[in-house]
PDB file of N, CA and C in Angstrom:
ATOM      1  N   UNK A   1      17.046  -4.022 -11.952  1.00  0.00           N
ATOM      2  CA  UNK A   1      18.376  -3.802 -12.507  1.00  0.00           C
ATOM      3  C   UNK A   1      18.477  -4.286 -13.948  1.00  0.00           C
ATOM      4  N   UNK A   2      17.430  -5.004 -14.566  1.00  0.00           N
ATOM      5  CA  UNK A   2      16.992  -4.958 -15.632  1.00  0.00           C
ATOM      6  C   UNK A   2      17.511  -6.515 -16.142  1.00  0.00           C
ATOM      7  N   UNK A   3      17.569  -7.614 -14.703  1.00  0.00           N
ATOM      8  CA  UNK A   3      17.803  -8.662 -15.812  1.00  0.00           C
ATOM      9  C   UNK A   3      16.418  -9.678 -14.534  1.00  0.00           C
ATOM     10  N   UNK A   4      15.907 -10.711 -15.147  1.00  0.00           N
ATOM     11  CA  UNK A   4      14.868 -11.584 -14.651  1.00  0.00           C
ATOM     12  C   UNK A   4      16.005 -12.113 -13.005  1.00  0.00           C
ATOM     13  N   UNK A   5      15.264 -11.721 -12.340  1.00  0.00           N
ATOM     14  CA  UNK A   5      15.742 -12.701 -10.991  1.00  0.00           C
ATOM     15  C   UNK A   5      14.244 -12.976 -10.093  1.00  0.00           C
ATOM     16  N   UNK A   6      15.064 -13.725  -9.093  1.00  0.00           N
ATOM     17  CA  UNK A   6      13.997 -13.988  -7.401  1.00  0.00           C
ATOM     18  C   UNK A   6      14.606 -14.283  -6.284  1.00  0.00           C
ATOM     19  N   UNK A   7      13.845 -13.794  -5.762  1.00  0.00           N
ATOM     20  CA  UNK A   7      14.304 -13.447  -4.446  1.00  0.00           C
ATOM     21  C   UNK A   7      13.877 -14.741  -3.597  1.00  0.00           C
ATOM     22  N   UNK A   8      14.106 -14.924  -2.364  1.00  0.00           N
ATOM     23  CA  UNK A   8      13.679 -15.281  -1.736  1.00  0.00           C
ATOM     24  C   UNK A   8      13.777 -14.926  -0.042  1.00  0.00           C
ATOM     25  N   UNK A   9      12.686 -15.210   1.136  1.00  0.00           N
ATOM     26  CA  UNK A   9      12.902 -14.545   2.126  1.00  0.00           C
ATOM     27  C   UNK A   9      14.472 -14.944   3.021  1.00  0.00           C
ATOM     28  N   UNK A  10      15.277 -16.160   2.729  1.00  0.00           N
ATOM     29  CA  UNK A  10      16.065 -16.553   3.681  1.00  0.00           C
ATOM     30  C   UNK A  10      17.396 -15.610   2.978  1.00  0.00           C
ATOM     31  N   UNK A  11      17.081 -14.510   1.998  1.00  0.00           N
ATOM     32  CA  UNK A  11      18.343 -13.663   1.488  1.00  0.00           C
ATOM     33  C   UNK A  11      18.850 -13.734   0.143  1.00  0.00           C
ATOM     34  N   UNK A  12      18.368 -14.892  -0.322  1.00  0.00           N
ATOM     35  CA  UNK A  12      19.308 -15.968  -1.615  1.00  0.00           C
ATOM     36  C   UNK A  12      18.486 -15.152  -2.880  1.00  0.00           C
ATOM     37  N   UNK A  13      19.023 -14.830  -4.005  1.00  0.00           N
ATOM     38  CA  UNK A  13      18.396 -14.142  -5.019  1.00  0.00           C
ATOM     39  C   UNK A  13      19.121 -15.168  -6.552  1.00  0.00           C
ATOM     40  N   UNK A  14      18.510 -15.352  -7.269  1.00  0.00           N
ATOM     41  CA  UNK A  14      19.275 -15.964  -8.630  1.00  0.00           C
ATOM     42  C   UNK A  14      18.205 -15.355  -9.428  1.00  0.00           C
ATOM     43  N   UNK A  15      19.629 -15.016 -10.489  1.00  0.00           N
ATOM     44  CA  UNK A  15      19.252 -14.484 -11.732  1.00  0.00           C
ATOM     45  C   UNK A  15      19.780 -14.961 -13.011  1.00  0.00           C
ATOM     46  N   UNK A  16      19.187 -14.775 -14.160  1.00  0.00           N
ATOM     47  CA  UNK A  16      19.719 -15.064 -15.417  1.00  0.00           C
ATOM     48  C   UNK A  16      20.202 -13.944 -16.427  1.00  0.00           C
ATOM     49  N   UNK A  17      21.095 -13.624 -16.838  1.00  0.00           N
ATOM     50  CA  UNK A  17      21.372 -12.877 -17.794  1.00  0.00           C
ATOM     51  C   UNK A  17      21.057 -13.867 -19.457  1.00  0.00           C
ATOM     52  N   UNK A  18      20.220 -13.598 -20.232  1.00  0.00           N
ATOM     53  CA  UNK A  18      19.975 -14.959 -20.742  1.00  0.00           C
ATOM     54  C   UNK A  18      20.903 -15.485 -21.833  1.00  0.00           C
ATOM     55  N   UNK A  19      20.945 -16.681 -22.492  1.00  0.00           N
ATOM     56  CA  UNK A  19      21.870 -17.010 -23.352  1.00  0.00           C
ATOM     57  C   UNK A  19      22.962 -16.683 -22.857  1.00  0.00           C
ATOM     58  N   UNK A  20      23.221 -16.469 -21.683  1.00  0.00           N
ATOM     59  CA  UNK A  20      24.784 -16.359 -21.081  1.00  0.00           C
ATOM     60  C   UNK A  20      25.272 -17.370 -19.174  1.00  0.00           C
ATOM     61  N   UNK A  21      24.269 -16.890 -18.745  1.00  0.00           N
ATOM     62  CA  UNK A  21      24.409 -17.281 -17.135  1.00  0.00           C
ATOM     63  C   UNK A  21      23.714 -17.384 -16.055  1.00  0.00           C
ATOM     64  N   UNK A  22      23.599 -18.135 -15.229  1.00  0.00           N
ATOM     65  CA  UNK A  22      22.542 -17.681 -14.110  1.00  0.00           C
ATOM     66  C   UNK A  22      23.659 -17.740 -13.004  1.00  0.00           C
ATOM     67  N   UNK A  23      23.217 -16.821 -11.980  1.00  0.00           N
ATOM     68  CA  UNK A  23      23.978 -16.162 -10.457  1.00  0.00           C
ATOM     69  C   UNK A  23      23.497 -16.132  -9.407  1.00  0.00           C
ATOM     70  N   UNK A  24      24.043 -16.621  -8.386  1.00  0.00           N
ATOM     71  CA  UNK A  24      22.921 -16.900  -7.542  1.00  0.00           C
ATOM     72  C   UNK A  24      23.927 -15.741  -6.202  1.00  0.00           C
ATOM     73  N   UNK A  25      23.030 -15.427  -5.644  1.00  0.00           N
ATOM     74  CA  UNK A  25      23.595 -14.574  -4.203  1.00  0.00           C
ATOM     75  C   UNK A  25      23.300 -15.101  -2.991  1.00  0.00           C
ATOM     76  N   UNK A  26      23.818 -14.712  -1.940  1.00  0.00           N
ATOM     77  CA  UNK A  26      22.781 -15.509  -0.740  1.00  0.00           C
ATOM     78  C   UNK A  26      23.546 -14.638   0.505  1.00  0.00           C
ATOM     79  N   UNK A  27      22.830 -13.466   0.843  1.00  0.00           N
ATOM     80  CA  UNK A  27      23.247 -12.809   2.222  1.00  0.00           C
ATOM     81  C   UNK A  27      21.771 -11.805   2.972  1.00  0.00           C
ATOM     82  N   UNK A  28      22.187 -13.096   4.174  1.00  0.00           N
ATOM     83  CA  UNK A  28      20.262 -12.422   5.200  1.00  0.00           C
ATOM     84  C   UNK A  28      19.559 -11.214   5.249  1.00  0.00           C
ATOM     85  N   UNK A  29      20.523 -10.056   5.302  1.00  0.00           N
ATOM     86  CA  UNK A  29      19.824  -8.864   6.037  1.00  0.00           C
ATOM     87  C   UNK A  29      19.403  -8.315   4.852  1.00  0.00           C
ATOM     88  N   UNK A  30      17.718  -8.561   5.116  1.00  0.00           N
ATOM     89  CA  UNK A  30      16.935  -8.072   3.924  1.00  0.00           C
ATOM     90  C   UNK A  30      16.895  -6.667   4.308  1.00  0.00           C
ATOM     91  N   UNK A  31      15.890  -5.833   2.589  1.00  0.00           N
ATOM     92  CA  UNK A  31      15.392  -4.383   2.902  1.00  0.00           C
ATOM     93  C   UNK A  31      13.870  -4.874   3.289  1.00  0.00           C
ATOM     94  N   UNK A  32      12.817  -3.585   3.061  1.00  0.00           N
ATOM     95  CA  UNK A  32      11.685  -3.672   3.205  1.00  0.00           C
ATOM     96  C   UNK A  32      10.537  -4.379   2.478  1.00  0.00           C
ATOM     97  N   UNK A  33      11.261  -4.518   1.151  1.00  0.00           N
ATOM     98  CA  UNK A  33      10.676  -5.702   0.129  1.00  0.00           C
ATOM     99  C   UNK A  33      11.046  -7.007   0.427  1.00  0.00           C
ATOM    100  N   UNK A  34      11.601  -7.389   0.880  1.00  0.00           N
ATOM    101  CA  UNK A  34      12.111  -9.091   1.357  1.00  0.00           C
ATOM    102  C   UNK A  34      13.213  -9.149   0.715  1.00  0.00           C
ATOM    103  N   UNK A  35      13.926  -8.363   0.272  1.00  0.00           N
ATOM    104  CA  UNK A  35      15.154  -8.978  -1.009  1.00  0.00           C
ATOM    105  C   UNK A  35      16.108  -8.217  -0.353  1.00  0.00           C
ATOM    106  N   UNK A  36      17.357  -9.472  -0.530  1.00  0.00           N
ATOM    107  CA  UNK A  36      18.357  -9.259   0.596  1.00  0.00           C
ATOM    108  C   UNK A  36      19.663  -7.766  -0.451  1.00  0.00           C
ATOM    109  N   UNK A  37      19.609  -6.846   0.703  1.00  0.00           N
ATOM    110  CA  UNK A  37      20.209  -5.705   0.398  1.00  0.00           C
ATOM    111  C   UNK A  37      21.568  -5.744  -0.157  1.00  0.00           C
ATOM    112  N   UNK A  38      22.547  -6.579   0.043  1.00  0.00           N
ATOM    113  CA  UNK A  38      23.255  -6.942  -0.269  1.00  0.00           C
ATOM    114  C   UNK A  38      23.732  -7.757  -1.607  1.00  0.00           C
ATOM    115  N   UNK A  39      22.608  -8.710  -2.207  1.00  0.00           N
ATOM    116  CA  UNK A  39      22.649  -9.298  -3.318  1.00  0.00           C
ATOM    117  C   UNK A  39      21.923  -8.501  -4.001  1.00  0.00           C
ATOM    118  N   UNK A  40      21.397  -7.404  -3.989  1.00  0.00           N
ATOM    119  CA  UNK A  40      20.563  -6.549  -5.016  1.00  0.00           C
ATOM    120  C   UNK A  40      21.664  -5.238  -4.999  1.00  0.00           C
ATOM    121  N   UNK A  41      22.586  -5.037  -4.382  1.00  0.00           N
ATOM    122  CA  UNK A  41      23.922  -4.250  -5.213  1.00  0.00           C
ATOM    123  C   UNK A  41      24.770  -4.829  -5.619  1.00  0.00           C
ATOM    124  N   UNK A  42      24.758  -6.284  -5.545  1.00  0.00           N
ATOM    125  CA  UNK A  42      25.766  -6.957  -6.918  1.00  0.00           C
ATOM    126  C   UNK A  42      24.891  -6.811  -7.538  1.00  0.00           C
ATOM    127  N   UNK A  43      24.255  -7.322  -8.075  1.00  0.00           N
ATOM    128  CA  UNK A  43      23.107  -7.287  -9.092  1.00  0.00           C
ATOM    129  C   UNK A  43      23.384  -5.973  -9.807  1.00  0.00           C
ATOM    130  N   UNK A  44      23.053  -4.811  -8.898  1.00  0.00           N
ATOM    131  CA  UNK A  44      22.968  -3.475  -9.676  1.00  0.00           C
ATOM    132  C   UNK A  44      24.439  -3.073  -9.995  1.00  0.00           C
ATOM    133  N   UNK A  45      25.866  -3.556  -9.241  1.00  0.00           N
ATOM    134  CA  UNK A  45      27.076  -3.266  -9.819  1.00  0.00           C
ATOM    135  C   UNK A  45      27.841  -4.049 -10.840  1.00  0.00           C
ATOM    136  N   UNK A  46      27.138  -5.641 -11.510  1.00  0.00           N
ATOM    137  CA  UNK A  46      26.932  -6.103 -12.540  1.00  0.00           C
ATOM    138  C   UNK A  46      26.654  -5.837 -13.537  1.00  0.00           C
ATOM    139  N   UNK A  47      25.317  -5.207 -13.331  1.00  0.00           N
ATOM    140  CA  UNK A  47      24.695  -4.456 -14.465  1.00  0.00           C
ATOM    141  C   UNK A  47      25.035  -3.061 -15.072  1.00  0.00           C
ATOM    142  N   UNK A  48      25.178  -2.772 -14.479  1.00  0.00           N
ATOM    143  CA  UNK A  48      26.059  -1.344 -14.634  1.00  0.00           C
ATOM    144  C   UNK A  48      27.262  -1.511 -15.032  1.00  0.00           C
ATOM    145  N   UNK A  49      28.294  -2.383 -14.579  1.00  0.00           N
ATOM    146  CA  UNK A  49      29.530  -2.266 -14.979  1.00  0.00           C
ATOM    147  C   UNK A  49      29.343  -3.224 -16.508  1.00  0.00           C
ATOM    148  N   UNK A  50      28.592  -4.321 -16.609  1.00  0.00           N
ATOM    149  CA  UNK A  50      28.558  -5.250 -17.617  1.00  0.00           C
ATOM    150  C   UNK A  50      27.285  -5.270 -19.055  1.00  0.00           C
ATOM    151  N   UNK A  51      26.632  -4.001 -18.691  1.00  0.00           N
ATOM    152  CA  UNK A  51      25.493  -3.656 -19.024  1.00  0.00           C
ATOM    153  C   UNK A  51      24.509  -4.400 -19.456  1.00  0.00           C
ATOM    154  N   UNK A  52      24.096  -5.649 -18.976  1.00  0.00           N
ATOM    155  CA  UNK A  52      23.289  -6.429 -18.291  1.00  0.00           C
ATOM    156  C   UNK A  52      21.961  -5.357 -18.294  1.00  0.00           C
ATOM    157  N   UNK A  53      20.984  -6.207 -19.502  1.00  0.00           N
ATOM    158  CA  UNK A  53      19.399  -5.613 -19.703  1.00  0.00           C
ATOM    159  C   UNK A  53      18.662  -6.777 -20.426  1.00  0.00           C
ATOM    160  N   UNK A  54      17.650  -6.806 -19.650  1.00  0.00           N
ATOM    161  CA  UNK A  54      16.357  -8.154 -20.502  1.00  0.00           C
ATOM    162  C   UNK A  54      16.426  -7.596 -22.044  1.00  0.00           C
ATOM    163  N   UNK A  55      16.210  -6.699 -22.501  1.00  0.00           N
ATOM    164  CA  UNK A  55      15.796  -6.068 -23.429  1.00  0.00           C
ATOM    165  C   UNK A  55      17.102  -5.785 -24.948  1.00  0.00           C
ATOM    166  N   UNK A  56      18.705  -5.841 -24.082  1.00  0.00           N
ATOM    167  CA  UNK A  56      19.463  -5.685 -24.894  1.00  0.00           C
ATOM    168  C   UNK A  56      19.785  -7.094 -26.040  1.00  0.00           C
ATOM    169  N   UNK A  57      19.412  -6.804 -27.387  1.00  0.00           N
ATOM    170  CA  UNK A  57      19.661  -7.658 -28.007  1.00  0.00           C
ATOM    171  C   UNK A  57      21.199  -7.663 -28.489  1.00  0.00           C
ATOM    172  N   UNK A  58      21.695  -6.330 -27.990  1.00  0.00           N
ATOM    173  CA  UNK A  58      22.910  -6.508 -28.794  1.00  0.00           C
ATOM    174  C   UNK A  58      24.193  -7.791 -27.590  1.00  0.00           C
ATOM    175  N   UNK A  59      23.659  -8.322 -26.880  1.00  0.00           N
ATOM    176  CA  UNK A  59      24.608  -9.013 -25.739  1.00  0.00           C
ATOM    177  C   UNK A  59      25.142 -10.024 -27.162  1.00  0.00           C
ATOM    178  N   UNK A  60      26.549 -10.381 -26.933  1.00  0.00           N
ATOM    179  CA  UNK A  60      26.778 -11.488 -27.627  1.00  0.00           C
ATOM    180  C   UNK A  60      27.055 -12.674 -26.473  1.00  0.00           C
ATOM    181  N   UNK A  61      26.973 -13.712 -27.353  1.00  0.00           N
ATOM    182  CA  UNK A  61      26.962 -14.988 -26.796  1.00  0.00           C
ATOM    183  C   UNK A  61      27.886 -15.424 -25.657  1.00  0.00           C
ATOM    184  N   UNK A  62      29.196 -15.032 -25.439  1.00  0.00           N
ATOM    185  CA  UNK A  62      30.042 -15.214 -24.613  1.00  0.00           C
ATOM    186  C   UNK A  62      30.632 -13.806 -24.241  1.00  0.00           C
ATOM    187  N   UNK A  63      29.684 -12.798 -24.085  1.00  0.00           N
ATOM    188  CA  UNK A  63      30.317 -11.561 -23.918  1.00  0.00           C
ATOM    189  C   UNK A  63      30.490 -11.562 -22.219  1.00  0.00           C
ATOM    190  N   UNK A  64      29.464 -12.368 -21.192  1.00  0.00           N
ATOM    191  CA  UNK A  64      29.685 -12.278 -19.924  1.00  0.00           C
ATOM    192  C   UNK A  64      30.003 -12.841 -19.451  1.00  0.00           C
ATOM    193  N   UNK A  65      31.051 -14.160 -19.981  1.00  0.00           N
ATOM    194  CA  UNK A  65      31.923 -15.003 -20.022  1.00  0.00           C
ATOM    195  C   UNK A  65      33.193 -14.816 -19.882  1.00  0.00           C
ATOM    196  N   UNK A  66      33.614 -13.914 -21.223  1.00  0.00           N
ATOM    197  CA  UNK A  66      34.609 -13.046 -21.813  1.00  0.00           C
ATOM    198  C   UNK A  66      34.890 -12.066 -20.700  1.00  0.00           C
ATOM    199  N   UNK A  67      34.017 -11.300 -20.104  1.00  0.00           N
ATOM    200  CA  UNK A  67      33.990 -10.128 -19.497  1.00  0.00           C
ATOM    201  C   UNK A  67      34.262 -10.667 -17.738  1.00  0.00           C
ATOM    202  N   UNK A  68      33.452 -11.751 -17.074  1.00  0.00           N
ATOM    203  CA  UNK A  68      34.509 -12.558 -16.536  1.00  0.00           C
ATOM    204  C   UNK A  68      36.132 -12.386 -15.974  1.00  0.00           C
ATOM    205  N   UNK A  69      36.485 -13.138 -16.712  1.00  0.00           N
ATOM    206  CA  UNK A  69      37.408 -13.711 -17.077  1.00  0.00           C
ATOM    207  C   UNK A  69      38.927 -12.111 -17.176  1.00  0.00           C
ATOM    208  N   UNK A  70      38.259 -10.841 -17.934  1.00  0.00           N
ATOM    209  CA  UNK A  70      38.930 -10.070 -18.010  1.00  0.00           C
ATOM    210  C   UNK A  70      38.925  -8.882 -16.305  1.00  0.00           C
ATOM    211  N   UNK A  71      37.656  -9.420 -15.380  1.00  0.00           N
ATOM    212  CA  UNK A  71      37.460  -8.335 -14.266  1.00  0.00           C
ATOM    213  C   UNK A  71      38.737  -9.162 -13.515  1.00  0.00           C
ATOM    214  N   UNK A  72      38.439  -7.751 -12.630  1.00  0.00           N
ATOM    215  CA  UNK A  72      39.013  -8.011 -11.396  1.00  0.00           C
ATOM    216  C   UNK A  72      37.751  -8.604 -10.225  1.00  0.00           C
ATOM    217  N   UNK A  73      38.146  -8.298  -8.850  1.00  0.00           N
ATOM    218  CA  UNK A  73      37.040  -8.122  -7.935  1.00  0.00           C
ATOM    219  C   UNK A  73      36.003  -7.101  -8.043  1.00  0.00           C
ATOM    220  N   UNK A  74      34.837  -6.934  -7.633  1.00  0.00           N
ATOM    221  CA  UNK A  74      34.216  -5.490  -7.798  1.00  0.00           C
ATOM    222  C   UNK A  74      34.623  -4.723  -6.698  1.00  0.00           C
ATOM    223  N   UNK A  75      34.681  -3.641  -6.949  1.00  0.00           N
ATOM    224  CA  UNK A  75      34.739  -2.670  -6.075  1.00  0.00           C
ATOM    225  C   UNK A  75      34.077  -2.904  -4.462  1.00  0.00           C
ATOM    226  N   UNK A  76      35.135  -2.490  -3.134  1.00  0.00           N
ATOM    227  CA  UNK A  76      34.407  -2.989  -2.135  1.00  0.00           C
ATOM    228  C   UNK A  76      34.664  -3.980  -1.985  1.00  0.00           C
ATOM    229  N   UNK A  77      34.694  -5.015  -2.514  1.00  0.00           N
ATOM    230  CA  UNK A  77      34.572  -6.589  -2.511  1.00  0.00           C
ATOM    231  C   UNK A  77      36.178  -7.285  -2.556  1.00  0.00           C
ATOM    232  N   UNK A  78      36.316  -8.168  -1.327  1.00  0.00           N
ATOM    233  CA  UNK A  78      38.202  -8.765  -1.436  1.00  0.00           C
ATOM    234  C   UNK A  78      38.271  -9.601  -2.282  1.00  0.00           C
ATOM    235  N   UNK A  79      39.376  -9.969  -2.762  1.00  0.00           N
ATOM    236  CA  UNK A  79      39.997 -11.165  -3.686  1.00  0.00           C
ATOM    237  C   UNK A  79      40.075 -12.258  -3.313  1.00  0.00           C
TER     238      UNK A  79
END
């Protein structure tokens, strides 16, 4: 989904978006790779909505801070 994370087998995944945050997930029912199915579509509806990439230099410093602060819940997901 294009930002550094890990997985681990008990579900739990943390990632860094860098110079901004690290996120951690944690729900059991893995896919076929060991990485829990559930924390790898936040991941991918993060990134997508926040455009979250190793590679983007243009992120500013408090942009996923900022961006935060202005969401709601994600989609799917209660308050």
């Amino acid at each position: 989904v294009g930002i550094p994370a890990k997985s681990g087998v008990s579900g739990g995944i943390i990632a860094v978006v860098p110079n901004q945050a690290g996120i951690a997930v944690f729900s059991p029912p893995l896919d076929e790779h060991g990485n829990s199915v559930r924390g790898v579509k936040v991941f991918e509806a993060l990134s997508e909505k926040y455009g979250f990439h190793l590679f983007d230099l243009s992120l500013g410093r408090c942009r996923f801070a900022s961006a935060l602060q202005d969401a709601g819940p994600l989609e799917g997901h209660g308050a």
